[in-house]
C-alpha atoms as a PDB file:
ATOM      1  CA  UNK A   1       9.610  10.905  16.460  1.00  0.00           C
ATOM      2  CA  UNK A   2       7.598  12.600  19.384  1.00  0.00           C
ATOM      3  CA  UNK A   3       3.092  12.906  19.295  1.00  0.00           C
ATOM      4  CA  UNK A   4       3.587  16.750  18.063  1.00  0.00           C
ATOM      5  CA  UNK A   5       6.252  16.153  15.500  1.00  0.00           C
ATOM      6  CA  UNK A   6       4.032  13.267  13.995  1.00  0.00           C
ATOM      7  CA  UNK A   7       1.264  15.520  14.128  1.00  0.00           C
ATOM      8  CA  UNK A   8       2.729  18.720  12.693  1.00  0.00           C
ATOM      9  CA  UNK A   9       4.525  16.495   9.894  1.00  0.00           C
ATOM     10  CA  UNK A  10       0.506  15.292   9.116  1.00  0.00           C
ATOM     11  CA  UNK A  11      -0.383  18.801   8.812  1.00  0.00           C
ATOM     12  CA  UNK A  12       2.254  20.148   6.491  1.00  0.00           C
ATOM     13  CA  UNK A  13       1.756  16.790   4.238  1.00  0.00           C
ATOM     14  CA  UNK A  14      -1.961  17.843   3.989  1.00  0.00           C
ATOM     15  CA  UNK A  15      -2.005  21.237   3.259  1.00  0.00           C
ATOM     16  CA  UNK A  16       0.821  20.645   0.468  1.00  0.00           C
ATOM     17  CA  UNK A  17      -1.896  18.355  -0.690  1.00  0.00           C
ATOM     18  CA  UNK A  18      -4.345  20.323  -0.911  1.00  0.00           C
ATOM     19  CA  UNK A  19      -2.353  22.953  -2.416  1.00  0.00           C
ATOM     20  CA  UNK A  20      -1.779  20.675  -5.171  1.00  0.00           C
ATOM     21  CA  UNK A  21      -5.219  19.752  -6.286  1.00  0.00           C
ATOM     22  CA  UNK A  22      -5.877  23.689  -6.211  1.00  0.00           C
ATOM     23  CA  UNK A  23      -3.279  24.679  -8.734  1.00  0.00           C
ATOM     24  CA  UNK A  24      -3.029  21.769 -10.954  1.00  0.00           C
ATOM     25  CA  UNK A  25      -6.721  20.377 -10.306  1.00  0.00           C
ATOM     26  CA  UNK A  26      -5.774  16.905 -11.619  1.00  0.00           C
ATOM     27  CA  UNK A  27      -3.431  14.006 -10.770  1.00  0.00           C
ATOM     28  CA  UNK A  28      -2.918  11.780 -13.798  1.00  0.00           C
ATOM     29  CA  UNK A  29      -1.450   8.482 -14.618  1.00  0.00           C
ATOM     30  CA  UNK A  30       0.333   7.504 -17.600  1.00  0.00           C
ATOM     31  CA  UNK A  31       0.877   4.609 -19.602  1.00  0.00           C
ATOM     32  CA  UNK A  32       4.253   4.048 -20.748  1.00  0.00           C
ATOM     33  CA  UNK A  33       4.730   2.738 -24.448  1.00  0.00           C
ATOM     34  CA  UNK A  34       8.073   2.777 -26.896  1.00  0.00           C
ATOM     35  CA  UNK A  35       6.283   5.610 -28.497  1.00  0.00           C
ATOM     36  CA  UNK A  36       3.738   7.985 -26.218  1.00  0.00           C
ATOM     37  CA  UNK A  37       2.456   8.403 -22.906  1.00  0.00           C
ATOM     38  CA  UNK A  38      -1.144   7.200 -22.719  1.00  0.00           C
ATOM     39  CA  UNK A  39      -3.463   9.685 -20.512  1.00  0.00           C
ATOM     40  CA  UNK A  40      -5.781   8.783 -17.128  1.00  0.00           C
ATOM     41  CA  UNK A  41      -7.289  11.087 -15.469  1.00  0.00           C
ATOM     42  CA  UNK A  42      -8.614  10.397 -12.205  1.00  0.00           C
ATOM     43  CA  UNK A  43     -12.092   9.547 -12.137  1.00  0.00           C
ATOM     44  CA  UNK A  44     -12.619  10.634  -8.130  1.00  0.00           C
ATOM     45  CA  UNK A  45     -10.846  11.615  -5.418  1.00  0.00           C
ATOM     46  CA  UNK A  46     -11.628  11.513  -1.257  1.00  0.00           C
ATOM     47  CA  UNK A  47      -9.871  13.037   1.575  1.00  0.00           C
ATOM     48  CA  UNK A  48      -9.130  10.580   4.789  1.00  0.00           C
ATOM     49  CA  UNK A  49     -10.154  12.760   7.765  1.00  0.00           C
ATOM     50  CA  UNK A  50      -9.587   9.970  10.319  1.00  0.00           C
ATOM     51  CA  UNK A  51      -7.153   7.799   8.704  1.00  0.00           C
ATOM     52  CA  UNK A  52      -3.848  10.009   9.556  1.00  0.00           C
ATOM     53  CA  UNK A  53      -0.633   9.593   6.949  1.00  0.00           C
ATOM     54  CA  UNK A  54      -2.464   6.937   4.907  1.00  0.00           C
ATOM     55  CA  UNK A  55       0.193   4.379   3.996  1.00  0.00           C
ATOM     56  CA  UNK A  56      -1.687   1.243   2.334  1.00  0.00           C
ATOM     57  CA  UNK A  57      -5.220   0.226   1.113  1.00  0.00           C
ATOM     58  CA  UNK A  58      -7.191  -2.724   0.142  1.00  0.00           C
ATOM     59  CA  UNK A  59     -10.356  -3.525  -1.484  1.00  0.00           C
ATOM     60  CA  UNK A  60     -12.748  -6.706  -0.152  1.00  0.00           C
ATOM     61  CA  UNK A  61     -15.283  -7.731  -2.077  1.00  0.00           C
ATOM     62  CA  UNK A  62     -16.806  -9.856   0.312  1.00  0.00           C
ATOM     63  CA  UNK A  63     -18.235  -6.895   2.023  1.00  0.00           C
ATOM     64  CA  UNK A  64     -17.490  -4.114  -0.467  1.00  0.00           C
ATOM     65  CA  UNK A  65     -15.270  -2.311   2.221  1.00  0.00           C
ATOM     66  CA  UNK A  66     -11.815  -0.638   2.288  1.00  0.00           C
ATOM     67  CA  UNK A  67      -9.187  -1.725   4.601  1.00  0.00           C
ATOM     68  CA  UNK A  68      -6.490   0.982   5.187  1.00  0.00           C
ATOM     69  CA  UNK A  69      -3.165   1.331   7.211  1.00  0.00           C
ATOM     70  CA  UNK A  70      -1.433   4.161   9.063  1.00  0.00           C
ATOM     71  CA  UNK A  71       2.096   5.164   9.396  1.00  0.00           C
ATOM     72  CA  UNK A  72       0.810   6.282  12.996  1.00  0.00           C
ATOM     73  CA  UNK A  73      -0.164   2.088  13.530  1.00  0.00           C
ATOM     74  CA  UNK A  74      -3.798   2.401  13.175  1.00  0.00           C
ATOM     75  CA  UNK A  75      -6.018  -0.644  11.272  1.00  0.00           C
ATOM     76  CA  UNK A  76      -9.164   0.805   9.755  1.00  0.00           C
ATOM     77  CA  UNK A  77     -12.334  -0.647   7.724  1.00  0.00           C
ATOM     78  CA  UNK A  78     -13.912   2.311   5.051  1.00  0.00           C
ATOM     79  CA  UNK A  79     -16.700   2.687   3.263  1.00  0.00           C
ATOM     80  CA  UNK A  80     -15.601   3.092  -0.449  1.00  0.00           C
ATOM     81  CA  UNK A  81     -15.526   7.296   0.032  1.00  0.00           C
ATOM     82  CA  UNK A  82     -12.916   6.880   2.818  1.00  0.00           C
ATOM     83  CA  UNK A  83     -15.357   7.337   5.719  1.00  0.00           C
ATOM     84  CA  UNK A  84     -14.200   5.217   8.700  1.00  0.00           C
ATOM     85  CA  UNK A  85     -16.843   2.538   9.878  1.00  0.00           C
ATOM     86  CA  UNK A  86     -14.678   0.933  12.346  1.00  0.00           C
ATOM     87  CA  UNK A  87     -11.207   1.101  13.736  1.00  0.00           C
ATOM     88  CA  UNK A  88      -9.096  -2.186  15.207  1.00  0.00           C
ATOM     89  CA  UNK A  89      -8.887  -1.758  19.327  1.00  0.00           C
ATOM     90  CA  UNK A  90      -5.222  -2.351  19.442  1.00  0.00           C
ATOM     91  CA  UNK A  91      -2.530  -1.459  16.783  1.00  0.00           C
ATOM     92  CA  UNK A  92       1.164  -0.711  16.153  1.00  0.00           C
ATOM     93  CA  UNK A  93       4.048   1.643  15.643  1.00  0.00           C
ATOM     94  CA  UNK A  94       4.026   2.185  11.962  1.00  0.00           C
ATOM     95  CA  UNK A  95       1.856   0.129  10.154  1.00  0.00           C
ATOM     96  CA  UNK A  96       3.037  -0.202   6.088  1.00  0.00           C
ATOM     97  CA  UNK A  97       1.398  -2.739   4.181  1.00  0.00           C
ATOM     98  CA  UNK A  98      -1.781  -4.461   4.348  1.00  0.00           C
ATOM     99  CA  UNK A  99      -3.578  -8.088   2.879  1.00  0.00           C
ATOM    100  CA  UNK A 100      -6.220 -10.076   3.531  1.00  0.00           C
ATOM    101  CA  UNK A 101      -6.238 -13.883   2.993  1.00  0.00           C
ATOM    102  CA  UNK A 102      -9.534 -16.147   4.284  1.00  0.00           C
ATOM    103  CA  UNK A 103     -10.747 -14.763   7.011  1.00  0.00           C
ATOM    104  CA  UNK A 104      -8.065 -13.057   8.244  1.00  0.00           C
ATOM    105  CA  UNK A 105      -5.851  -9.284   7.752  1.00  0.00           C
ATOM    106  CA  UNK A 106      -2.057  -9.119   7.872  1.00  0.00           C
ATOM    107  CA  UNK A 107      -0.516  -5.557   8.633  1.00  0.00           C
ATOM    108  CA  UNK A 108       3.491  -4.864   8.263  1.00  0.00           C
ATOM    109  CA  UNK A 109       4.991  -3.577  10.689  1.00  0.00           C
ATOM    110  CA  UNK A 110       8.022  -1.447   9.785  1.00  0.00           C
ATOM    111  CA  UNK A 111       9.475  -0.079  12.939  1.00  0.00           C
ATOM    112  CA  UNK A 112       8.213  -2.941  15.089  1.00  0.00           C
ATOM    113  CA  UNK A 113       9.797  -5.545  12.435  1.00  0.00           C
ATOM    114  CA  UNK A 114       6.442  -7.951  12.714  1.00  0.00           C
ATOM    115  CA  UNK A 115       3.615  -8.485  11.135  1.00  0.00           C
ATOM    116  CA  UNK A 116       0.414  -8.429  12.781  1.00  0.00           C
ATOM    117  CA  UNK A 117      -2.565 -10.805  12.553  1.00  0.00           C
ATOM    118  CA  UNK A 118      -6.483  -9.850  13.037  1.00  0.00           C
ATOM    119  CA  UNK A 119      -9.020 -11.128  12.872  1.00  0.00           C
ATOM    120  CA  UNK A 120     -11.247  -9.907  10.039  1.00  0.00           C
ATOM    121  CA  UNK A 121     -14.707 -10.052  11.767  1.00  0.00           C
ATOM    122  CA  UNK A 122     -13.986  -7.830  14.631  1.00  0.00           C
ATOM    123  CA  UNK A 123     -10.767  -6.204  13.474  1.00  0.00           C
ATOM    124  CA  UNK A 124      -8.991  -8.217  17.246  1.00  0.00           C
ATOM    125  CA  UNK A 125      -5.417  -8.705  17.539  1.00  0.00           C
ATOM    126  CA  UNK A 126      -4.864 -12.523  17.492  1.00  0.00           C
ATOM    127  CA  UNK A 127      -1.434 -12.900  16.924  1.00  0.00           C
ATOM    128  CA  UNK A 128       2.461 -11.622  15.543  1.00  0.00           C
ATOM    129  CA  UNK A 129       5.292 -12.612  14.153  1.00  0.00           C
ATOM    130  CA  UNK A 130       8.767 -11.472  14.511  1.00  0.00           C
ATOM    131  CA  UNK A 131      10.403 -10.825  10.906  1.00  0.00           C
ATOM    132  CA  UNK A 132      14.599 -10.234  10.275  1.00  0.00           C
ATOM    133  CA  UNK A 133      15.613  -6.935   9.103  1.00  0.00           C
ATOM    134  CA  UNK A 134      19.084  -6.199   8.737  1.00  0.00           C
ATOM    135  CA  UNK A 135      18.736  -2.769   6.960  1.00  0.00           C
ATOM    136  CA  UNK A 136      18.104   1.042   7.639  1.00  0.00           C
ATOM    137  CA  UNK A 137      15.550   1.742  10.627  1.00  0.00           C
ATOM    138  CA  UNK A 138      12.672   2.983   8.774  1.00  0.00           C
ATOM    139  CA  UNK A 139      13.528   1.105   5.713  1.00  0.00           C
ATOM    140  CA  UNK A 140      12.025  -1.970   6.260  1.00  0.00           C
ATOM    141  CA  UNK A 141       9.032  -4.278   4.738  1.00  0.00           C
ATOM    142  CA  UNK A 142       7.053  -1.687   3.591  1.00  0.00           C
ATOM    143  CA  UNK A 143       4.444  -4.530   1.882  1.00  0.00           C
ATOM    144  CA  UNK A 144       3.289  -7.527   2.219  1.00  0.00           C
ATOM    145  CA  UNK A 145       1.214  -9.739  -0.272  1.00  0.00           C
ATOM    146  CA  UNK A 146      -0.106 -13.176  -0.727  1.00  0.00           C
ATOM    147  CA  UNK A 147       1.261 -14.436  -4.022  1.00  0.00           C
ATOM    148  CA  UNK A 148      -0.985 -17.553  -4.952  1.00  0.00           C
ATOM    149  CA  UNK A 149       1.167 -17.831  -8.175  1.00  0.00           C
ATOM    150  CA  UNK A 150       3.615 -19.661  -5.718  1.00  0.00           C
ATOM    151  CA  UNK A 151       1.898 -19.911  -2.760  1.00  0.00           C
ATOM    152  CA  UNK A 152       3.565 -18.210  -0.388  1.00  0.00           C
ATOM    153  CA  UNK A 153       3.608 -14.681   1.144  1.00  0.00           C
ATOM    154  CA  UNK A 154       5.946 -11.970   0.198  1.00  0.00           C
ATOM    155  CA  UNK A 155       7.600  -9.056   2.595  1.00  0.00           C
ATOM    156  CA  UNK A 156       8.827  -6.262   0.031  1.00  0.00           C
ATOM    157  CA  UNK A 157      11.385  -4.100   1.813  1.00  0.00           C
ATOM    158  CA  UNK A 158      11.245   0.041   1.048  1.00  0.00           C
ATOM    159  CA  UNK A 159      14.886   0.449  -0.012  1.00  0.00           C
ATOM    160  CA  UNK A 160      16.521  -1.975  -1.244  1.00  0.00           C
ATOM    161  CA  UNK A 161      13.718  -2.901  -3.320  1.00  0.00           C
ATOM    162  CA  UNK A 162      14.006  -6.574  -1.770  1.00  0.00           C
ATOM    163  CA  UNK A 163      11.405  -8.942  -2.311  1.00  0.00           C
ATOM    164  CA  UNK A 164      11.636 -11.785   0.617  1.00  0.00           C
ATOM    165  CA  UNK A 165       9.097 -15.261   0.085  1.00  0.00           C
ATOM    166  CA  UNK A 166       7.586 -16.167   3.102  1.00  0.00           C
ATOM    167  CA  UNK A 167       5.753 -19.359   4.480  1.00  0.00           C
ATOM    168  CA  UNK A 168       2.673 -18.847   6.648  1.00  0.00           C
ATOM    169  CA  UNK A 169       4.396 -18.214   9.770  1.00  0.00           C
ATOM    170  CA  UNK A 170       7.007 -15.363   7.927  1.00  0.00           C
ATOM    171  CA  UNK A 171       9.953 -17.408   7.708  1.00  0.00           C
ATOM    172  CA  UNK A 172      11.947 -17.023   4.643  1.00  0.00           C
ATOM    173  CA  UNK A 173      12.237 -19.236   1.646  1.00  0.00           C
ATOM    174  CA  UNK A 174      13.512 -17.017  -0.750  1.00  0.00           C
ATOM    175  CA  UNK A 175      15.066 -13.648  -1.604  1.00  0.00           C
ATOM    176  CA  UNK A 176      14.324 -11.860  -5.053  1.00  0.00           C
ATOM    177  CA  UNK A 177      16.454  -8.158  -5.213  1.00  0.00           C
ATOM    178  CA  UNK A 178      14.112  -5.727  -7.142  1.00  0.00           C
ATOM    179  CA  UNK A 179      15.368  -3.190  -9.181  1.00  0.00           C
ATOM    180  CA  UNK A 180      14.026   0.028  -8.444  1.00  0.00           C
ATOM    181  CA  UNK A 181      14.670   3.239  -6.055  1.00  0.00           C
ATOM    182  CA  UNK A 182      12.010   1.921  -3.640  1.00  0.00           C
ATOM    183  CA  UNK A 183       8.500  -0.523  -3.159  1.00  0.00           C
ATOM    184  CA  UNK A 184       5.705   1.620  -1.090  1.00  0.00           C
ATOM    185  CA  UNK A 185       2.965  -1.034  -2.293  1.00  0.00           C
ATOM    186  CA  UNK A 186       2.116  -4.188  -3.475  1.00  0.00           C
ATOM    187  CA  UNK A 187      -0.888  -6.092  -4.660  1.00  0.00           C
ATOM    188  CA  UNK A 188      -1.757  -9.326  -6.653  1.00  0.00           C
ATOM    189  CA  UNK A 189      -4.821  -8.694  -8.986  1.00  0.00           C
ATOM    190  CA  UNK A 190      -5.552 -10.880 -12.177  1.00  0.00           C
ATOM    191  CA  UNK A 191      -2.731 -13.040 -12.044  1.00  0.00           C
ATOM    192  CA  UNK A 192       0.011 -10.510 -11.990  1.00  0.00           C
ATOM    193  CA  UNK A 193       2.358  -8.593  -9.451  1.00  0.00           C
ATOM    194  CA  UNK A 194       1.922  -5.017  -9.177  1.00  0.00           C
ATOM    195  CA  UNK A 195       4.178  -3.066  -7.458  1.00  0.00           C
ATOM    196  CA  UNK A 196       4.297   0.596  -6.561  1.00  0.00           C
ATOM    197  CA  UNK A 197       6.889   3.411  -6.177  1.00  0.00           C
ATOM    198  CA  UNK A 198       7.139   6.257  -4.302  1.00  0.00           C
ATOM    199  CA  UNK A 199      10.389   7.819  -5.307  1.00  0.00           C
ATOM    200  CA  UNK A 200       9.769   6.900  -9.183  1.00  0.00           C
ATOM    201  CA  UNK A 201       5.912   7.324  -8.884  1.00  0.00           C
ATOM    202  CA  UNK A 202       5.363   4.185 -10.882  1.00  0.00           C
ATOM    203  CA  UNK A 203       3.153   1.136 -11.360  1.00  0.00           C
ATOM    204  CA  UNK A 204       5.628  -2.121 -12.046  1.00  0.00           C
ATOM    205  CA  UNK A 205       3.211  -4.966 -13.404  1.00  0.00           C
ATOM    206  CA  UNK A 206       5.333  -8.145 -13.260  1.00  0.00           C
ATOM    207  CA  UNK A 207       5.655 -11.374 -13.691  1.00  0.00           C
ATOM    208  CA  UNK A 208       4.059 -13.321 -10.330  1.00  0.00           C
ATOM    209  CA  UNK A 209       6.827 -15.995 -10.360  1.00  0.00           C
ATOM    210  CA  UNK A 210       9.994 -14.544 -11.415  1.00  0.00           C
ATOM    211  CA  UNK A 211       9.107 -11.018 -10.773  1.00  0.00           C
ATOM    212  CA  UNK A 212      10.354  -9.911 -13.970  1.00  0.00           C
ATOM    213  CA  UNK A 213       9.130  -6.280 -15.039  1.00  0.00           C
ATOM    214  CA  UNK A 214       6.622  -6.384 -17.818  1.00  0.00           C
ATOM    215  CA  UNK A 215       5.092  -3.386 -17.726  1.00  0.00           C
ATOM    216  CA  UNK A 216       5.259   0.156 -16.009  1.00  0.00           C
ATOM    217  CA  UNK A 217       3.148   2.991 -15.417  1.00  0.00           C
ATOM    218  CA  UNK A 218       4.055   6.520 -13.994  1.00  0.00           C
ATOM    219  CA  UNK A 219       1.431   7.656 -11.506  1.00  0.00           C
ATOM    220  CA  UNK A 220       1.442  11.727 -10.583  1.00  0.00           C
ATOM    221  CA  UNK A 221       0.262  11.326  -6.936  1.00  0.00           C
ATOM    222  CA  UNK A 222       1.919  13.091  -4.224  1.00  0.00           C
ATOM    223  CA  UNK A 223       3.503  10.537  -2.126  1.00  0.00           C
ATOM    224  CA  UNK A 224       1.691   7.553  -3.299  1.00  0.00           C
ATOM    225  CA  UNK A 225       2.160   4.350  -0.420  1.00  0.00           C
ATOM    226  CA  UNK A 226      -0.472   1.870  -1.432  1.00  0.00           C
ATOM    227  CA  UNK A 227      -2.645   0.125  -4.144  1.00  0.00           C
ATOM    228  CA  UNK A 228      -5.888  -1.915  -4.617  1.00  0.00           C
ATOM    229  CA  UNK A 229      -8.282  -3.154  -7.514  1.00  0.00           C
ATOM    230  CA  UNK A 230     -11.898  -2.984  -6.961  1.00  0.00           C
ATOM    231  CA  UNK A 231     -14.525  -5.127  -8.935  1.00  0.00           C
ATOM    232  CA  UNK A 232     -15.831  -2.020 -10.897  1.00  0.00           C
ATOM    233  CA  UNK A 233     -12.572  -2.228 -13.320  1.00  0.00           C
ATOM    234  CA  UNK A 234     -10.602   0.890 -11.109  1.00  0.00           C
ATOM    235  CA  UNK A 235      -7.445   1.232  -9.582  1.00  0.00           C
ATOM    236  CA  UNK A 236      -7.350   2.802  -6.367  1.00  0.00           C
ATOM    237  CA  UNK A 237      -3.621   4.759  -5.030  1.00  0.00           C
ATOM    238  CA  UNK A 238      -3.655   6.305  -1.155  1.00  0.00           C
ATOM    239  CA  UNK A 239      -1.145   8.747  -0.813  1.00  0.00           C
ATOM    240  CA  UNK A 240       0.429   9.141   2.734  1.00  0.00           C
ATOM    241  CA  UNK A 241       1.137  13.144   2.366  1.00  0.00           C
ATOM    242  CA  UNK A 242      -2.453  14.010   0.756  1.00  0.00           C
ATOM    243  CA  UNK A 243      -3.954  11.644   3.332  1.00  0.00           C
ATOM    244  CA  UNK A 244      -6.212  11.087  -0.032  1.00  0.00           C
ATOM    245  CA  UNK A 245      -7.904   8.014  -1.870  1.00  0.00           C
ATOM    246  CA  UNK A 246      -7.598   8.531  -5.339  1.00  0.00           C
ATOM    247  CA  UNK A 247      -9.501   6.582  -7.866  1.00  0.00           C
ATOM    248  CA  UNK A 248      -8.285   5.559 -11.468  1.00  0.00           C
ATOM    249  CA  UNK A 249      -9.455   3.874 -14.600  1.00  0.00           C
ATOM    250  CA  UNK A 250      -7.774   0.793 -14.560  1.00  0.00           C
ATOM    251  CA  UNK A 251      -4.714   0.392 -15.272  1.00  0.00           C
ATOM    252  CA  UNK A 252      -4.367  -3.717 -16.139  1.00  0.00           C
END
């Protein structure tokens, strides 16, 4: 895909989106149960002027940042409104998923097949890793998490919904098949595996060692490609198309 095409495909994803919080004024997240859907409304919402096609987030305590990803391979730190503070010197072709473990931030690659290694501190490039893809060319590990249940990381491919155990240097130990239409995001937050879809526009909470479903939740976001937890009880969605950061009651 060719600089203007990218470009033009940004635009039309962010005017839809903001075509969609004029009409409808509200993107909500439900709660499924046997018997009724549960209502959230979304507490806040913030548009990402610099961080094109938003495709993952992450909160960090530490330093009470955001970390975000771009399907155009850019590696930003946020304030908490969106507002870019810094941006990493060198980046990719389509950066996917994002985590942070120690000291250190691990971006997916999709198109490249890697994942990249900074350095937290000053957001440098220290290192990548090569990772086996067998599938459809922009179908690829769309995640990646740290799963301290069983110590190990975890590549989450976009369709199928694979779910691949890695060791620290991304080899593979194990292979889990997911069933769902796709992953767009992944996180580990209070000992449980949540896992996001864009096609189904659903929350999967699940089981950290077997990865068996336990819970779901329907999320009405445009295009939703990433989640994160905060330490003010929220759930936080980016959606790629909206290039917006929504904010959510929490969901856990």
């Amino acid at each position: 895909m060719n600089a203007l095409t990218t470009i033009n495909k940004c635009r039309f994803g962010v005017v839809i989106g903001v075509l969609v919080l004029f009409l409808f004024g509200t993107v909500q997240l439900y709660a499924k149960s046997t018997t009724l859907l549960t209502y959230y409304q979304y507490l806040r919402h913030y548009f990402l002027y610099k961080v094109p096609e938003s495709s993952d987030v992450i909160y960090d305590s530490t330093d009470n940042s955001l970390y975000i990803v771009s399907d155009q391979g850019g590696l930003y730190q946020c304030d908490t409104a969106g507002k870019v503070l810094r941006k990493a010197p060198q980046g990719g072709l389509d950066y996917e998923g994002i985590e942070i473990k120690d000291s250190f931030i691990y971006v997916s690659d999709e198109t490249a097949r890697r994942v990249m290694k900074y350095n937290k501190s000053d957001l440098a490039l220290i290192r990548s890793y090569n990772v086996a893809w067998g599938g459809g060319i922009n179908k690829a590990y769309e995640s990646i998490v740290f799963n301290p249940a069983k110590n190990c990381f975890i590549l989450i491919s976009e369709q199928p919904a694979d779910i691949v155990e890695c060791d620290t240097n991304f080899n593979q130990i194990a292979k889990y098949s997911f069933k769902a239409k796709d992953i767009s995001g992944a996180r580990f937050y209070k000992d449980k595996l949540y896992l996001l879809s864009d096609l189904e526009a659903t929350v999967f909470i699940c089981n950290p060692r077997t990865y068996q479903k336990l819970e779901s939740y329907k999320v009405k976001v445009n295009n939703p490609e990433g989640i994160a937890f905060n330490n003010h009880n929220e759930t936080l969605i980016v959606s790629d198309n909206m290039q917006t950061l929504f904010y959510f009651k929490s969901i856990y």
